[in-house]
C-alpha atoms as a PDB file:
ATOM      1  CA  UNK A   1      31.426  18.250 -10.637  1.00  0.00           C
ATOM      2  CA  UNK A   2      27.328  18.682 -10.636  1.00  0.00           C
ATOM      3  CA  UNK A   3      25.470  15.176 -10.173  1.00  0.00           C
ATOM      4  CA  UNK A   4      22.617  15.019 -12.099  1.00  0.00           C
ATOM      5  CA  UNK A   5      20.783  12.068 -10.651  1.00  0.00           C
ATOM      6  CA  UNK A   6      20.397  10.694  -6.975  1.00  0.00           C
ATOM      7  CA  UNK A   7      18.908   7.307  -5.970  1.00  0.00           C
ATOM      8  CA  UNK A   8      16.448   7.770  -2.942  1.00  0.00           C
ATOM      9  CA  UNK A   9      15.347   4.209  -1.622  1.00  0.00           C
ATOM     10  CA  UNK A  10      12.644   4.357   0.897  1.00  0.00           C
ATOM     11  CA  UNK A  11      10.645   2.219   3.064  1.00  0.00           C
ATOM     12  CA  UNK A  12       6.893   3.164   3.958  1.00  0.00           C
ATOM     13  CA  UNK A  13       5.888   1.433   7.251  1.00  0.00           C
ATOM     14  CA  UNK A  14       1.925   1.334   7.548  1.00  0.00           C
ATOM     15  CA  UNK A  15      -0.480  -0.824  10.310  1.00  0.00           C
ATOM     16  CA  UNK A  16      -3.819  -1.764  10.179  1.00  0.00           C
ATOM     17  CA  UNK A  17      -6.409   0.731  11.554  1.00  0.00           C
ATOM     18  CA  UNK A  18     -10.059  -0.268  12.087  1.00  0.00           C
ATOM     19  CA  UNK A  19     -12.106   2.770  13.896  1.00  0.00           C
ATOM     20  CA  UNK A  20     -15.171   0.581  14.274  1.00  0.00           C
ATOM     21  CA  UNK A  21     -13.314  -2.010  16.565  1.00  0.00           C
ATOM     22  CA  UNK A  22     -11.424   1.180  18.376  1.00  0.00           C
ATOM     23  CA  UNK A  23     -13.125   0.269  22.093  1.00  0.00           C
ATOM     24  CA  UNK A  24     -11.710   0.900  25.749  1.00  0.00           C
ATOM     25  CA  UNK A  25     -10.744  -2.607  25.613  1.00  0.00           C
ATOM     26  CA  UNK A  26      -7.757  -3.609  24.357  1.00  0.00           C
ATOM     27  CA  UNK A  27      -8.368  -7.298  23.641  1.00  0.00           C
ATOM     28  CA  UNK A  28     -10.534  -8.041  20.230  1.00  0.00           C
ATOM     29  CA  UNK A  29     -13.174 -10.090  19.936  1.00  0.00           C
ATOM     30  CA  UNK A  30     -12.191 -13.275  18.241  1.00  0.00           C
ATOM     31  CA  UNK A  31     -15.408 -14.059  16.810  1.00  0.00           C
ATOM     32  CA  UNK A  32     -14.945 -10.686  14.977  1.00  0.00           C
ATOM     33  CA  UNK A  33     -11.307 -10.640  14.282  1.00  0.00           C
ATOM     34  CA  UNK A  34     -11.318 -11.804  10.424  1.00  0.00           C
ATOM     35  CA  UNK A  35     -14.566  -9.272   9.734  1.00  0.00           C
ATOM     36  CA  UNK A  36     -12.318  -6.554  11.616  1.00  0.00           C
ATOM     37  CA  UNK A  37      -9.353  -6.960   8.894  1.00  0.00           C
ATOM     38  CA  UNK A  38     -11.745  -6.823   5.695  1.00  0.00           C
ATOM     39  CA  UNK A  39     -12.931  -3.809   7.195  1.00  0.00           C
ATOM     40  CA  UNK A  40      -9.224  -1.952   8.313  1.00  0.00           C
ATOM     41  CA  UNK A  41      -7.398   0.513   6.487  1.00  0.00           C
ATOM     42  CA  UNK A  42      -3.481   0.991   6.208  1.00  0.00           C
ATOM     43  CA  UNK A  43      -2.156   4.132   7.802  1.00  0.00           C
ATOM     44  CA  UNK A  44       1.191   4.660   7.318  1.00  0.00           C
ATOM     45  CA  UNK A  45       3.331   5.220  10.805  1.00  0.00           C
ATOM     46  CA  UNK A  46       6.937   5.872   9.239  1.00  0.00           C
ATOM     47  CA  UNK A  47       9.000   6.993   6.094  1.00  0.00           C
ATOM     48  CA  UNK A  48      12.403   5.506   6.218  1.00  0.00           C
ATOM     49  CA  UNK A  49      15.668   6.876   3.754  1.00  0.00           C
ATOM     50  CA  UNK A  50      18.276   4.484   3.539  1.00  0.00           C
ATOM     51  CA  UNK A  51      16.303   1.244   4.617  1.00  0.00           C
ATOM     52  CA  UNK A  52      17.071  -1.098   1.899  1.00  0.00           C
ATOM     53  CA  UNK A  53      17.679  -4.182   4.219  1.00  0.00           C
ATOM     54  CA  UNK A  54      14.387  -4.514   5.517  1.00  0.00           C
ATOM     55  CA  UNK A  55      12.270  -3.330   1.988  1.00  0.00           C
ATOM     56  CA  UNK A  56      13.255  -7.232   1.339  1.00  0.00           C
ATOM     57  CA  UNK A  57      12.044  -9.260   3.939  1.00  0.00           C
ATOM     58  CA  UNK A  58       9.140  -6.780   3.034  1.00  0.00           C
ATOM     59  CA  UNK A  59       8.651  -9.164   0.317  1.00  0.00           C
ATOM     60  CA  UNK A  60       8.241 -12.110   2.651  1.00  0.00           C
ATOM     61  CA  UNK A  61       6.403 -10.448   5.148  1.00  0.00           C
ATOM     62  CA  UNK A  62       3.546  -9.875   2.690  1.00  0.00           C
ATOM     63  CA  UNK A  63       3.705 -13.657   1.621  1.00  0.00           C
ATOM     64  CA  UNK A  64       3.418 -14.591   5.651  1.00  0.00           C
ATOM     65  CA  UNK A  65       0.363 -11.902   5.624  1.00  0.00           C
ATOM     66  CA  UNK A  66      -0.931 -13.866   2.758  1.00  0.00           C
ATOM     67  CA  UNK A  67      -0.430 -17.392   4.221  1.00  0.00           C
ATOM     68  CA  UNK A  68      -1.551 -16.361   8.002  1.00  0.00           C
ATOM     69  CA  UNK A  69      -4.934 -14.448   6.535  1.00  0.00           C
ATOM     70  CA  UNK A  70      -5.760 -16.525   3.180  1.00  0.00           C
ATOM     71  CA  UNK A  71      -9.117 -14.160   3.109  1.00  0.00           C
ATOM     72  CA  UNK A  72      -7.650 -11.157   3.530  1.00  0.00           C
ATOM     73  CA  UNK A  73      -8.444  -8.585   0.706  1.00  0.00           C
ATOM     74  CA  UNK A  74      -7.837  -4.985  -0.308  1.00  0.00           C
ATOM     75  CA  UNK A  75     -10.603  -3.114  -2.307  1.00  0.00           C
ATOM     76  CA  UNK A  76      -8.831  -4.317  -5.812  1.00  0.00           C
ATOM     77  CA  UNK A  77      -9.106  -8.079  -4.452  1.00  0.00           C
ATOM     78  CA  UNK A  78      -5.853 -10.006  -2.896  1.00  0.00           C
ATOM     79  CA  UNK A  79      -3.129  -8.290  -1.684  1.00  0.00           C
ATOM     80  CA  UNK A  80      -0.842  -7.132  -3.971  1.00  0.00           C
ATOM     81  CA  UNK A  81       2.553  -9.038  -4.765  1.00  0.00           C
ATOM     82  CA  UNK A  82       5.446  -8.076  -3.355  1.00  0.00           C
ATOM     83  CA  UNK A  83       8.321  -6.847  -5.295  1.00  0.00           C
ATOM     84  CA  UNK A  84      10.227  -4.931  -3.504  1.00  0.00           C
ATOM     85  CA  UNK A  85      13.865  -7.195  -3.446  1.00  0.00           C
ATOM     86  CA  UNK A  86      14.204  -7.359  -7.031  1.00  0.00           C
ATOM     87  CA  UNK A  87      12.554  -3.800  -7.470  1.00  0.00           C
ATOM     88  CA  UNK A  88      15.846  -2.628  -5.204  1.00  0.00           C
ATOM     89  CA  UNK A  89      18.488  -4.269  -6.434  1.00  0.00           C
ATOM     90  CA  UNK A  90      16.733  -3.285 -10.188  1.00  0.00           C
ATOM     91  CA  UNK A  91      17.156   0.041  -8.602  1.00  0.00           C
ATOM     92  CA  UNK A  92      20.768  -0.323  -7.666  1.00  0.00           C
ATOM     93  CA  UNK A  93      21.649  -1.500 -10.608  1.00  0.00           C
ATOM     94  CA  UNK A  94      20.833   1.202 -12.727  1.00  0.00           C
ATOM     95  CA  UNK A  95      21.928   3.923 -10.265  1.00  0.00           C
ATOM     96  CA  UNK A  96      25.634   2.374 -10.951  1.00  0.00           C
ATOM     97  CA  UNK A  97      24.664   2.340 -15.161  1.00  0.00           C
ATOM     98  CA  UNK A  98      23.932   5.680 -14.873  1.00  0.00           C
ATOM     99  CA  UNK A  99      27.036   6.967 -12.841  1.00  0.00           C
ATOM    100  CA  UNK A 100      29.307   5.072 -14.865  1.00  0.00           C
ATOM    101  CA  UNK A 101      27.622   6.682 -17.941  1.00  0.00           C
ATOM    102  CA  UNK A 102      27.661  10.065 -16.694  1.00  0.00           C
ATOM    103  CA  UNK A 103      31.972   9.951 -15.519  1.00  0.00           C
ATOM    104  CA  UNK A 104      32.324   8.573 -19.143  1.00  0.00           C
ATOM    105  CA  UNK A 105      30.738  11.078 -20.592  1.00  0.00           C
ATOM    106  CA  UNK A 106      32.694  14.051 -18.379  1.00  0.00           C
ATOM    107  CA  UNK A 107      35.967  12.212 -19.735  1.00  0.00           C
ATOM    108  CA  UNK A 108      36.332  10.868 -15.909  1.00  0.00           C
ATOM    109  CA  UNK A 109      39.079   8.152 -15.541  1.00  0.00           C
ATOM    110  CA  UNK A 110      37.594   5.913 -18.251  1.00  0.00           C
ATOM    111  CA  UNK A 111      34.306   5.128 -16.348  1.00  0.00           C
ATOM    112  CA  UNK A 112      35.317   3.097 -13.488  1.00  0.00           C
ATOM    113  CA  UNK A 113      33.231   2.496 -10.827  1.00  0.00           C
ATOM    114  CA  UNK A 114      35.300   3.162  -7.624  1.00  0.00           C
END
């Protein structure tokens, strides 16, 4: 049997990158430190597959960001909100609709999930 549809969850992993404050030193200047993050850019370090665990505590990571660095804004204003915990489990959800639609519709043991 062909499957027609796959479910590819994936985790982007970025850090903070501020060129301006890139010095020989490795210690920051405090005075500068909140000036530094208005002024830093995400790059993205990794591309996980199969790294559902951790896309939730994503969500609470981002609240922690939020809490830790009350001033800290992209160019669109705050940071965004986090959904990625119910966007997952959203996604799992309908992964198992859509299998259990497609083995009842190839006449597959009455549809049951195994």
């Amino acid at each position: 049997r062909t499957q027609r549809c796959v479910l590819g969850i994936l985790r982007s992993d970025y850090m903070l990158h501020n060129p301006a404050t890139t010095t020989s030193s490795s210690e920051p200047e405090e005075d500068n430190e909140e000036e530094d993050l208005h002024e830093s850019i995400p790059l993205q370090v990794e591309l996980n597959t199969i790294a559902s665990s951790f896309g939730c505590l994503s969500s609470k990571i981002t609240r922690l960001h939020q809490t830790l660095y009350p001033g800290l804004h992209n160019e669109e204003g705050d940071l965004p909100v986090n959904m990625a915990g119910e966007n997952i489990a959203k996604g799992l959800a309908l992964a198992v609709q859509e299998f259990t639609r497609q083995k009842v519709e190839s006449g597959e043991e009455g549809g049951n999930v195994e």
